[in-house]
N, C-alpha and C. Protein backbone atom coordinates (compact mmCIF):
# COMPACT_ATOMS: atom_id res chain seq x y z
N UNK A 1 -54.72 -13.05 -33.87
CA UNK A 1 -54.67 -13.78 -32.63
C UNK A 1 -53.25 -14.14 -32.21
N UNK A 2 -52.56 -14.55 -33.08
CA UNK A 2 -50.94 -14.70 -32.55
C UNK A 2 -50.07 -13.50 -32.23
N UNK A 3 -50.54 -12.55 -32.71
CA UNK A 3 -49.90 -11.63 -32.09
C UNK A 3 -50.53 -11.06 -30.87
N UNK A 4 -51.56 -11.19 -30.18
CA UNK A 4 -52.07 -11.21 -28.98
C UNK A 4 -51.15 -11.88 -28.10
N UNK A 5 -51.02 -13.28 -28.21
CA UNK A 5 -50.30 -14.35 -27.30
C UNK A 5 -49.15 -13.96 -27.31
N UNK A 6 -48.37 -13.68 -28.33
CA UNK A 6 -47.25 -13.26 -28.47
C UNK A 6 -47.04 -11.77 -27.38
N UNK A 7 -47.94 -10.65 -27.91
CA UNK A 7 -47.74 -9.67 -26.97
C UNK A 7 -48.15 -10.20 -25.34
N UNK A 8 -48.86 -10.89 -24.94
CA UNK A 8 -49.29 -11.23 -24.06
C UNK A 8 -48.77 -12.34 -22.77
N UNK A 9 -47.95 -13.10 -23.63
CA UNK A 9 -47.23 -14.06 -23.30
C UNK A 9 -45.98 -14.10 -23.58
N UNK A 10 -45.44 -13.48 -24.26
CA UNK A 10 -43.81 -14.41 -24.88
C UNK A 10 -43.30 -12.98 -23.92
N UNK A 11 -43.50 -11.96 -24.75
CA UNK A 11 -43.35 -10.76 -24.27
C UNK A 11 -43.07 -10.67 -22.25
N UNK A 12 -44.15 -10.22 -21.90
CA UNK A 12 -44.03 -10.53 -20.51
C UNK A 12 -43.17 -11.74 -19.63
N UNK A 13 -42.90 -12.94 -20.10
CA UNK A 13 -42.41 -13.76 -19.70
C UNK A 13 -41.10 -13.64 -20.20
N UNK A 14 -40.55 -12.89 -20.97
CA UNK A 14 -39.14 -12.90 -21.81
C UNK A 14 -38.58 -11.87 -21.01
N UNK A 15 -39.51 -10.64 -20.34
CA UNK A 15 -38.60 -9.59 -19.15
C UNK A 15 -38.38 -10.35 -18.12
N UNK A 16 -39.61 -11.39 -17.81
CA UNK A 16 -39.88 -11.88 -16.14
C UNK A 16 -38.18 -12.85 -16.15
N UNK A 17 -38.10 -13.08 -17.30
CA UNK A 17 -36.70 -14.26 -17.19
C UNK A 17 -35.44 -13.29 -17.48
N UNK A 18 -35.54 -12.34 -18.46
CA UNK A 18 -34.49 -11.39 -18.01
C UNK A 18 -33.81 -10.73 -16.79
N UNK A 19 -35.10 -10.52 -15.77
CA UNK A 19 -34.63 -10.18 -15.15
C UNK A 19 -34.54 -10.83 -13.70
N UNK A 20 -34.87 -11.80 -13.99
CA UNK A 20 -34.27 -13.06 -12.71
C UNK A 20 -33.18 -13.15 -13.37
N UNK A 21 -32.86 -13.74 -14.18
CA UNK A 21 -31.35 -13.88 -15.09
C UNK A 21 -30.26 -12.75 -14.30
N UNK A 22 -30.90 -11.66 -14.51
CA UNK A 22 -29.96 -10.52 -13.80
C UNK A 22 -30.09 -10.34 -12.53
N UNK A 23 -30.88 -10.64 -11.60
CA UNK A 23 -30.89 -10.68 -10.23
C UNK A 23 -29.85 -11.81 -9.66
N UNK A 24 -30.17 -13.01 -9.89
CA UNK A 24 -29.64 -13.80 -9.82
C UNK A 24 -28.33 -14.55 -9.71
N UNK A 25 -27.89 -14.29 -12.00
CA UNK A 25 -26.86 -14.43 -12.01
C UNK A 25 -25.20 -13.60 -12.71
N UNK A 26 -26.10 -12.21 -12.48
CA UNK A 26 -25.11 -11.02 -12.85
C UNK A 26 -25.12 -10.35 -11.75
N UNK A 27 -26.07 -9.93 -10.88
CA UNK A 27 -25.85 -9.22 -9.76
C UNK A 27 -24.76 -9.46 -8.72
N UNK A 28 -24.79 -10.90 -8.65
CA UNK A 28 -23.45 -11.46 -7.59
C UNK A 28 -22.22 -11.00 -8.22
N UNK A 29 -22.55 -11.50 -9.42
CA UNK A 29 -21.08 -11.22 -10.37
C UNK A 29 -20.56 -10.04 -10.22
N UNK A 30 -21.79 -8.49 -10.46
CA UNK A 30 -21.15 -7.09 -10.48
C UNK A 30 -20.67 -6.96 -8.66
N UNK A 31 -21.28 -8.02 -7.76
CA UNK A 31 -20.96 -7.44 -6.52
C UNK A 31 -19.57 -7.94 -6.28
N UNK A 32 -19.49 -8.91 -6.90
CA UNK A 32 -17.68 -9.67 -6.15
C UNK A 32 -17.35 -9.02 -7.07
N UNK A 33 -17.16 -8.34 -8.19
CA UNK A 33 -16.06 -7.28 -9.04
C UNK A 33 -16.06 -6.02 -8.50
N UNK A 34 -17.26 -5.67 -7.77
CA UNK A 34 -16.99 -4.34 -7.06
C UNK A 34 -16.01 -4.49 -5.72
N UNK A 35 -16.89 -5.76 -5.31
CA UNK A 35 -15.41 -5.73 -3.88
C UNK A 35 -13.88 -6.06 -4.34
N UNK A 36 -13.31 -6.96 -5.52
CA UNK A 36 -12.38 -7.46 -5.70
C UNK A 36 -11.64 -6.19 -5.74
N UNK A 37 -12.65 -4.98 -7.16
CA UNK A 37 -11.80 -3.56 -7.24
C UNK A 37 -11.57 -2.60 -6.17
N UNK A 38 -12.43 -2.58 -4.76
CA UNK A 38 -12.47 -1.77 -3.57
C UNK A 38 -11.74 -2.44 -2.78
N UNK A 39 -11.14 -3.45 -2.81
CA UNK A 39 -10.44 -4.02 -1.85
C UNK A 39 -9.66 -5.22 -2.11
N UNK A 40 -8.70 -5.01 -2.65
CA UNK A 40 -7.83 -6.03 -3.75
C UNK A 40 -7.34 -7.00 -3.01
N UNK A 41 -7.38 -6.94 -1.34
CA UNK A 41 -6.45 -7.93 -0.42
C UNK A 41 -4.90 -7.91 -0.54
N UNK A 42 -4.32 -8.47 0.43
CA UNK A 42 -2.82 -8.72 0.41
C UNK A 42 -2.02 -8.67 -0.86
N UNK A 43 -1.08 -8.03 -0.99
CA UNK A 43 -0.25 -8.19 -2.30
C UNK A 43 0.76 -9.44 -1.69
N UNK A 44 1.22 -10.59 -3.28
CA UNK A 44 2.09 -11.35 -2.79
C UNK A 44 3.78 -10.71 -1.94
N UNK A 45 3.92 -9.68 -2.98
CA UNK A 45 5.54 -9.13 -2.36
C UNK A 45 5.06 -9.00 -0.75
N UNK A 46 3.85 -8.27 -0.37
CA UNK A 46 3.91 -7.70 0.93
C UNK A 46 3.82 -9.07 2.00
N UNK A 47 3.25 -10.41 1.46
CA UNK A 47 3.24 -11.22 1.91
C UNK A 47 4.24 -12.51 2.36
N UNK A 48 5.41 -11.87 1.35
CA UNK A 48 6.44 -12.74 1.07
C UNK A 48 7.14 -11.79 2.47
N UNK A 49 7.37 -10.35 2.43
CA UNK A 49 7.70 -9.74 3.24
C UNK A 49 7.59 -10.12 4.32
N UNK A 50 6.02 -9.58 4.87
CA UNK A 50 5.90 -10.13 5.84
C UNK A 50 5.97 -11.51 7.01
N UNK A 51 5.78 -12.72 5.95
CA UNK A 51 6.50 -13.90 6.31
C UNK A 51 8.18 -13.71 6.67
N UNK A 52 9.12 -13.10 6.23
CA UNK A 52 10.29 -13.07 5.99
C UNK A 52 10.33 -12.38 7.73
N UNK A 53 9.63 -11.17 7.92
CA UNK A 53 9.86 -10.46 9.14
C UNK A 53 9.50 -11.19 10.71
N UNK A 54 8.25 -12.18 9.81
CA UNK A 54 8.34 -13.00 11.11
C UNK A 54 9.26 -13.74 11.37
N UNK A 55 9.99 -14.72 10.64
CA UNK A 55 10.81 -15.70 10.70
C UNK A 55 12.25 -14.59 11.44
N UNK A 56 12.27 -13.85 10.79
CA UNK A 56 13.28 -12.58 11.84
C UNK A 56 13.19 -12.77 13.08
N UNK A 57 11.67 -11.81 13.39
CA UNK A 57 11.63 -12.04 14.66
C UNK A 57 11.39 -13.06 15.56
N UNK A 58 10.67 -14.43 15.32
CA UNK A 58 10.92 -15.80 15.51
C UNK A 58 12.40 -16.20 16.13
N UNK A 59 13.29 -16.10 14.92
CA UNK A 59 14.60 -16.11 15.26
C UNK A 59 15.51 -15.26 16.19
N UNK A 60 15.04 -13.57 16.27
CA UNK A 60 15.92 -12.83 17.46
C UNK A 60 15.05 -13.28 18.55
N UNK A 61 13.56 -13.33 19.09
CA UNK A 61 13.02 -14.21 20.38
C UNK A 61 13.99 -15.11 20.95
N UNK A 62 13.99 -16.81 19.84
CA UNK A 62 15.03 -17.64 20.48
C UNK A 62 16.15 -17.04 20.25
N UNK A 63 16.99 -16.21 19.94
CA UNK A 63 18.43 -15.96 20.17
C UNK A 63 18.37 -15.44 22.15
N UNK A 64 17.23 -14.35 22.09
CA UNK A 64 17.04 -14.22 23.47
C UNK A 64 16.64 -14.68 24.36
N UNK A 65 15.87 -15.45 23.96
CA UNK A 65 16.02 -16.77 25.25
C UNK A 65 17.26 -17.69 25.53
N UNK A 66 17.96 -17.78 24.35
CA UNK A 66 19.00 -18.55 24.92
C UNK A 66 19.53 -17.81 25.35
N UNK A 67 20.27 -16.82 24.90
CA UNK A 67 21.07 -15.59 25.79
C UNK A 67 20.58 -15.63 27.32
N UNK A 68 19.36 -15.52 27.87
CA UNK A 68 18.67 -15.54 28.97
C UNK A 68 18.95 -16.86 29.93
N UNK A 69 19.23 -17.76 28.97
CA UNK A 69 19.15 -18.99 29.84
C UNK A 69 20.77 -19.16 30.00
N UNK A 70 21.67 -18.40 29.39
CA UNK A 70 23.03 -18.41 29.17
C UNK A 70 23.45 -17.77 30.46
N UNK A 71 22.64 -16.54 30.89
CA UNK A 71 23.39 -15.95 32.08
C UNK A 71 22.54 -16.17 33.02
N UNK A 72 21.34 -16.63 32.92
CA UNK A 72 21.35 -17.49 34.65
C UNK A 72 21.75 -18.51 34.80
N UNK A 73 22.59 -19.33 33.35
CA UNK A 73 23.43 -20.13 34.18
C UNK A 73 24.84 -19.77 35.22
N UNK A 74 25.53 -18.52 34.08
CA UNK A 74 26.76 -18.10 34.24
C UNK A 74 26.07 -17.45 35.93
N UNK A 75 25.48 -16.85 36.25
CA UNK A 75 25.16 -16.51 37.23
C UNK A 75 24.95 -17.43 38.96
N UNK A 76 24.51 -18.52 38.42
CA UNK A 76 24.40 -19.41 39.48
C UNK A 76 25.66 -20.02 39.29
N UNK A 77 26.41 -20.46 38.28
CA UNK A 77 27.91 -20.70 38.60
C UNK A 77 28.86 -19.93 39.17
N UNK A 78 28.59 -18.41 38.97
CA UNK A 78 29.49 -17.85 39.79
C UNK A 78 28.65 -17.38 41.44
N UNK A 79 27.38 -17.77 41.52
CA UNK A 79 26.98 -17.88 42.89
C UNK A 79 27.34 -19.18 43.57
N UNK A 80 27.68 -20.19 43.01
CA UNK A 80 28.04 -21.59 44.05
C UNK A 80 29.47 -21.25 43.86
N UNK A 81 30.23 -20.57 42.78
CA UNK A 81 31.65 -20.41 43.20
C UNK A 81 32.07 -19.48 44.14
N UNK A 82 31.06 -18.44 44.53
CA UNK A 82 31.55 -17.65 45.07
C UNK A 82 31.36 -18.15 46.85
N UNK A 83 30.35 -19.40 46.78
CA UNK A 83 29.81 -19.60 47.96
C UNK A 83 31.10 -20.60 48.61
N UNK A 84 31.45 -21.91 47.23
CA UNK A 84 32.62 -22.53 47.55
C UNK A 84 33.92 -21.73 47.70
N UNK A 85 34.20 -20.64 47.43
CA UNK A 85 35.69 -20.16 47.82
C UNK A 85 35.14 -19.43 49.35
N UNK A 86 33.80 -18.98 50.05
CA UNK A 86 33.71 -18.44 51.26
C UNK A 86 33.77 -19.68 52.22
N UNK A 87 33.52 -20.37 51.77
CA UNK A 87 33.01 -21.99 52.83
C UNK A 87 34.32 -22.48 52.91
N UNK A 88 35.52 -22.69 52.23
CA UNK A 88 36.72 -23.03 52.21
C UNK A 88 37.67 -22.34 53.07
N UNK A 89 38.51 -23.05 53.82
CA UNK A 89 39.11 -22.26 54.75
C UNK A 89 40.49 -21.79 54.26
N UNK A 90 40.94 -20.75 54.22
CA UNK A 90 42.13 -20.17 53.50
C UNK A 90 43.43 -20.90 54.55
């Protein structure tokens, strides 16, 4: 008789928990190790890089805007100078 229950019970219920066990809490596991290995994400060097290239270009932008704001000043100074030496009577 105990080996009835045993085949009948321990048995069957010892796969049924195996394999929730593995649905559960190995399946996620093999899935985030399959994506981690198919798709490793950003490397730090390329990231350090790329930070570095923005701050570049960050920095030549404002160099060109000031440059920009440099000669429409120089520009309207030499348009009111050129307007004050015509308005002036020689």
């Amino acid at each position: 008789m105990p080996d009835e229950i045993f085949v009948l019970l321990v048995i069957p219920l010892a796969a049924a928990t195996a394999g929730f066990t593995l649905h559960f809490a190995v399946k996620p596991f093999v899935e985030a190790l399959i994506k981690a290995i198919r798709d490793p994400g950003p490397l730090p060097e390329r990231d350090a890089e790329v930070a570095e290239l923005r701050a570049e270009v960050q920095m030549l932008a404002e160099t060109v805007q000031a440059l920009n704001a440099k000669v429409d000043f120089d520009r309207q100074l030499t348009a009111e100078t050129r307007k004050a030496t015509e308005t002036t009577p020689s």
